[in-house]
N, C-alpha and C. Protein backbone atom coordinates (compact mmCIF):
# COMPACT_ATOMS: atom_id res chain seq x y z
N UNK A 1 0.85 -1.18 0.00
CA UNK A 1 0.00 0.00 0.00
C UNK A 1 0.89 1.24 0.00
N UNK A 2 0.84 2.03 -0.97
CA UNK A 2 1.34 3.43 -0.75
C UNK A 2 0.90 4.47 0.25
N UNK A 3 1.39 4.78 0.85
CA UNK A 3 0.94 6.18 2.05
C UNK A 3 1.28 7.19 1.59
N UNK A 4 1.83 7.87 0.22
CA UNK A 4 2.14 9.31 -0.36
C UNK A 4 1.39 9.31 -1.52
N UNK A 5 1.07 10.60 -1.65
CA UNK A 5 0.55 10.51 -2.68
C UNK A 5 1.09 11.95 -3.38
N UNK A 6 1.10 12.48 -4.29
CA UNK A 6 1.67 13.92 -5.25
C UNK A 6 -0.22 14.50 -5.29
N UNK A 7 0.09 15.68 -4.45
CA UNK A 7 -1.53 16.07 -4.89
C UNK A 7 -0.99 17.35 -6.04
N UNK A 8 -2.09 17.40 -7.04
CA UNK A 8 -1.56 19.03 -7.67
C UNK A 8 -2.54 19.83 -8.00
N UNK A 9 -2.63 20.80 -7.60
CA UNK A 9 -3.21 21.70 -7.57
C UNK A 9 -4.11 22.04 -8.67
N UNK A 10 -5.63 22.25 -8.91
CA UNK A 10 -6.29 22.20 -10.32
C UNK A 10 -5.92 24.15 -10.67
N UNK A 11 -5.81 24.65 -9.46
CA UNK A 11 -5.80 25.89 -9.93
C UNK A 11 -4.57 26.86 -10.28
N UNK A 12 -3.28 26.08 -9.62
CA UNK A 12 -2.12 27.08 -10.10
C UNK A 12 -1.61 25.59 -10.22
N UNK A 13 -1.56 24.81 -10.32
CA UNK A 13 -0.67 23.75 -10.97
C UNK A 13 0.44 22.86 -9.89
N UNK A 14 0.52 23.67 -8.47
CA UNK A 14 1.46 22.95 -7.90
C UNK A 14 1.69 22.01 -7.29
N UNK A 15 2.68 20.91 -7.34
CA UNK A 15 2.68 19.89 -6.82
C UNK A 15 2.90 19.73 -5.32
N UNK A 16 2.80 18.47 -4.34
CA UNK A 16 3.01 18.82 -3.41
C UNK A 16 3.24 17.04 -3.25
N UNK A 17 3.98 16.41 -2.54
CA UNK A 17 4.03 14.90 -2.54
C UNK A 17 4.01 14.50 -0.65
N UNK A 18 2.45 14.44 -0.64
CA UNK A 18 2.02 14.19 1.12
C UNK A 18 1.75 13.09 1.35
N UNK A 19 1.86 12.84 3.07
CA UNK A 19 1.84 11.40 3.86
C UNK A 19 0.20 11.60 3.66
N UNK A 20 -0.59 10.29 3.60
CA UNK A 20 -1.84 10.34 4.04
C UNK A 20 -2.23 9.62 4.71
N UNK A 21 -3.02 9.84 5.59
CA UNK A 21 -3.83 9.27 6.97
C UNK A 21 -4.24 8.12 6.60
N UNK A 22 -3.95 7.33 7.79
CA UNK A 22 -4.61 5.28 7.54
C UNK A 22 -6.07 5.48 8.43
N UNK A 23 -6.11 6.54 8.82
CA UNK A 23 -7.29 6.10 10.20
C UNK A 23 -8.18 7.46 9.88
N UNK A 24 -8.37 8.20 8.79
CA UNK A 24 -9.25 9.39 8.69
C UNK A 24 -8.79 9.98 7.60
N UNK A 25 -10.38 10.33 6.52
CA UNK A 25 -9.68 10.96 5.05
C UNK A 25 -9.69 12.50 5.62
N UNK A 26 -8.96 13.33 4.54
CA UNK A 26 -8.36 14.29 4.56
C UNK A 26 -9.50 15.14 3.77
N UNK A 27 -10.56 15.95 4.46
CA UNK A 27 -11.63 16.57 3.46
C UNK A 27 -11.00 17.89 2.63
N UNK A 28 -10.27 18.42 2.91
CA UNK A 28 -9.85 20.18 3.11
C UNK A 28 -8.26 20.20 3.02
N UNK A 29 -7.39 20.31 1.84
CA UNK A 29 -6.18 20.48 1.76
C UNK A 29 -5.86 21.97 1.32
N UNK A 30 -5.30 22.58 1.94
CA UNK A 30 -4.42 24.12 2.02
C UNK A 30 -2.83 24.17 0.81
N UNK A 31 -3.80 24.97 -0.86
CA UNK A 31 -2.73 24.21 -1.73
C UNK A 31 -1.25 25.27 -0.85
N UNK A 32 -0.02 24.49 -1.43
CA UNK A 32 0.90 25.03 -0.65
C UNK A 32 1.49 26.04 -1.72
N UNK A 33 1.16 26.39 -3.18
CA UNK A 33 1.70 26.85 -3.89
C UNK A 33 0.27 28.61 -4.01
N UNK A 34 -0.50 28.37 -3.68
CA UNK A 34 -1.08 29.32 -3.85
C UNK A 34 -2.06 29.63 -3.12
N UNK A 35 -2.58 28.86 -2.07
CA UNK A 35 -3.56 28.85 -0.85
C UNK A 35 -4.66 28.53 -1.24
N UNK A 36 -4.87 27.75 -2.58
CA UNK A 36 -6.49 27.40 -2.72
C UNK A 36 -6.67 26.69 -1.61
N UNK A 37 -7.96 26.67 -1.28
CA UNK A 37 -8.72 25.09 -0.24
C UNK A 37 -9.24 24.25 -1.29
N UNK A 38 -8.55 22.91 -1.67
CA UNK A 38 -9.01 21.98 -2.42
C UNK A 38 -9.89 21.45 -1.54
N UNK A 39 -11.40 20.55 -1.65
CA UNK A 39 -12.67 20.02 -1.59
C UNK A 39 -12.14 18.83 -2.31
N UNK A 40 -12.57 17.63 -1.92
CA UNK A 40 -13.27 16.72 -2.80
C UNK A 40 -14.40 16.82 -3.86
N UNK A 41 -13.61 15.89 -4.95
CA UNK A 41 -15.02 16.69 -6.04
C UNK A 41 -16.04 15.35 -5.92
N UNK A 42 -16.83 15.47 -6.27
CA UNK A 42 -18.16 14.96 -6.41
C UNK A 42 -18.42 13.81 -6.34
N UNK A 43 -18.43 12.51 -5.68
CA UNK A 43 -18.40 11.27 -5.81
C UNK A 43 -17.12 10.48 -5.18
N UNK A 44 -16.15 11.50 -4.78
CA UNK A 44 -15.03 11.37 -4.28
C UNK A 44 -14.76 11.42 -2.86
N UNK A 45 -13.99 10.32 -1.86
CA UNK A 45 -14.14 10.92 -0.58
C UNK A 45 -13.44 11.47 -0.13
N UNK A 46 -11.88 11.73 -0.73
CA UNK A 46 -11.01 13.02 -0.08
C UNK A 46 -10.14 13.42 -0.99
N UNK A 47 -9.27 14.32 -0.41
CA UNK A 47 -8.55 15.17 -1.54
C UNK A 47 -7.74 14.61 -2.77
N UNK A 48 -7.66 12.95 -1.30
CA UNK A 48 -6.24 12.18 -2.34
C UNK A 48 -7.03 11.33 -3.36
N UNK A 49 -7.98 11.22 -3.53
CA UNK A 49 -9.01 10.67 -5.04
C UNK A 49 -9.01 11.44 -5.05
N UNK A 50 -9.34 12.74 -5.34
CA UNK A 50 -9.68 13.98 -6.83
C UNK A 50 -8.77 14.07 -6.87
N UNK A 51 -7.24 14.89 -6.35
CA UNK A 51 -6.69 15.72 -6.89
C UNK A 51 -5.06 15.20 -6.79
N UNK A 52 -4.93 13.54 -6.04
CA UNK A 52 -3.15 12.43 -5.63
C UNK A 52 -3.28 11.92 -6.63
N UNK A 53 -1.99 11.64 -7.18
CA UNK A 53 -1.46 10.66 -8.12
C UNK A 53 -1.90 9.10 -7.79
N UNK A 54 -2.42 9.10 -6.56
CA UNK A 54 -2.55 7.92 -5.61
C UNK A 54 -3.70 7.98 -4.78
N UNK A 55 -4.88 6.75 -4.88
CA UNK A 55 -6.08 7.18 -4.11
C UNK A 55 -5.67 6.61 -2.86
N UNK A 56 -6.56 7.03 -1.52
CA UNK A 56 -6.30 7.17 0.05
C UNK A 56 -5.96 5.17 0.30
N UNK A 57 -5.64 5.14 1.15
CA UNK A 57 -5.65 3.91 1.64
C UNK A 57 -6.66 3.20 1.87
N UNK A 58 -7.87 3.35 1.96
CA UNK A 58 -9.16 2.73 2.35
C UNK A 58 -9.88 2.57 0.70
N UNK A 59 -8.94 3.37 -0.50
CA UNK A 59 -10.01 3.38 -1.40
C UNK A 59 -8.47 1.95 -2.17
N UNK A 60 -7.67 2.09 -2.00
CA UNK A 60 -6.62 1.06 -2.23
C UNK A 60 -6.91 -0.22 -1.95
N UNK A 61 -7.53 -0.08 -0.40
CA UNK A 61 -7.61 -2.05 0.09
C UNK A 61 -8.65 -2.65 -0.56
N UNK A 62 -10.04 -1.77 -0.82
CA UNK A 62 -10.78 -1.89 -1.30
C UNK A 62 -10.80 -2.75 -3.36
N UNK A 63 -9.95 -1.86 -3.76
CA UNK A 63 -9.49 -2.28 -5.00
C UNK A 63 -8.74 -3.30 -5.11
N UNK A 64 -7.49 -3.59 -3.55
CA UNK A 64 -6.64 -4.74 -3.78
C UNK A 64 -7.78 -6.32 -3.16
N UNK A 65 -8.66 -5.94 -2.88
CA UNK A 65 -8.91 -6.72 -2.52
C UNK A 65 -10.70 -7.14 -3.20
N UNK A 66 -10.41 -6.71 -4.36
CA UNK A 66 -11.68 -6.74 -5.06
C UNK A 66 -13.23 -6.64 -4.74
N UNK A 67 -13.11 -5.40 -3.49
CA UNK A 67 -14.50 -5.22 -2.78
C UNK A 67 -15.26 -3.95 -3.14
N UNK A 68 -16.29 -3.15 -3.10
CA UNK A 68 -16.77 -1.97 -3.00
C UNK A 68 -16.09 -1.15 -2.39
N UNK A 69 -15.96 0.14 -2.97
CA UNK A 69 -14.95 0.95 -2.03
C UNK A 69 -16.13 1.75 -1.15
N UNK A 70 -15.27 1.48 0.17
CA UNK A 70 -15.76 2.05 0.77
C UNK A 70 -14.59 2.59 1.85
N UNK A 71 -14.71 4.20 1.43
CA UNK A 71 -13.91 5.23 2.09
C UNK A 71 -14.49 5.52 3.77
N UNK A 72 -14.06 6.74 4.19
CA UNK A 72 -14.71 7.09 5.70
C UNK A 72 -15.98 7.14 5.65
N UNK A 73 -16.74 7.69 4.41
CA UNK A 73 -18.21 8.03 4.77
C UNK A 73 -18.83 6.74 4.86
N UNK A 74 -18.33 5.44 5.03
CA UNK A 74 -19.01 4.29 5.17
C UNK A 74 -19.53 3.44 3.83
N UNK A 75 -19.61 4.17 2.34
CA UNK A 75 -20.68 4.02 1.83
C UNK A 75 -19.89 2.95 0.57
């Protein structure tokens, strides 16, 4: 399982390569290149599905292990 992921920024482009949480997704990332507040987009449960090179750990085990993903919101 990967724990980093490269998030980049949709609005000024910048990269940023962060640890992510095993025990709670990350709703609200502070971009570091220009201060947007990235959101999860739509169907997504945290920053690191919309916007990491790499989805969160809960959406990973889910895929390695050929089940429904199911992130923090339970679903």
């Amino acid at each position: 399982m990967q724990l980093v992921s490269k998030i980049t920024c949709p609005s000024c482009g910048h990269q940023s390569a962060e640890m992510m949480p095993t025990d709670a997704c990350q709703f609200v990332y502070e971009c570091k290149g220009c201060g947007a507040l990235l959101k999860p987009k739509a169907g997504d449960c945290c920053v690191f599905c919309s916007y990491g090179d790499v989805p969160c750990p809960p959406i990973q085990d889910a895929r390695e292990h050929r089940r429904p993903a199911a992130c923090c919101s339970g679903a």
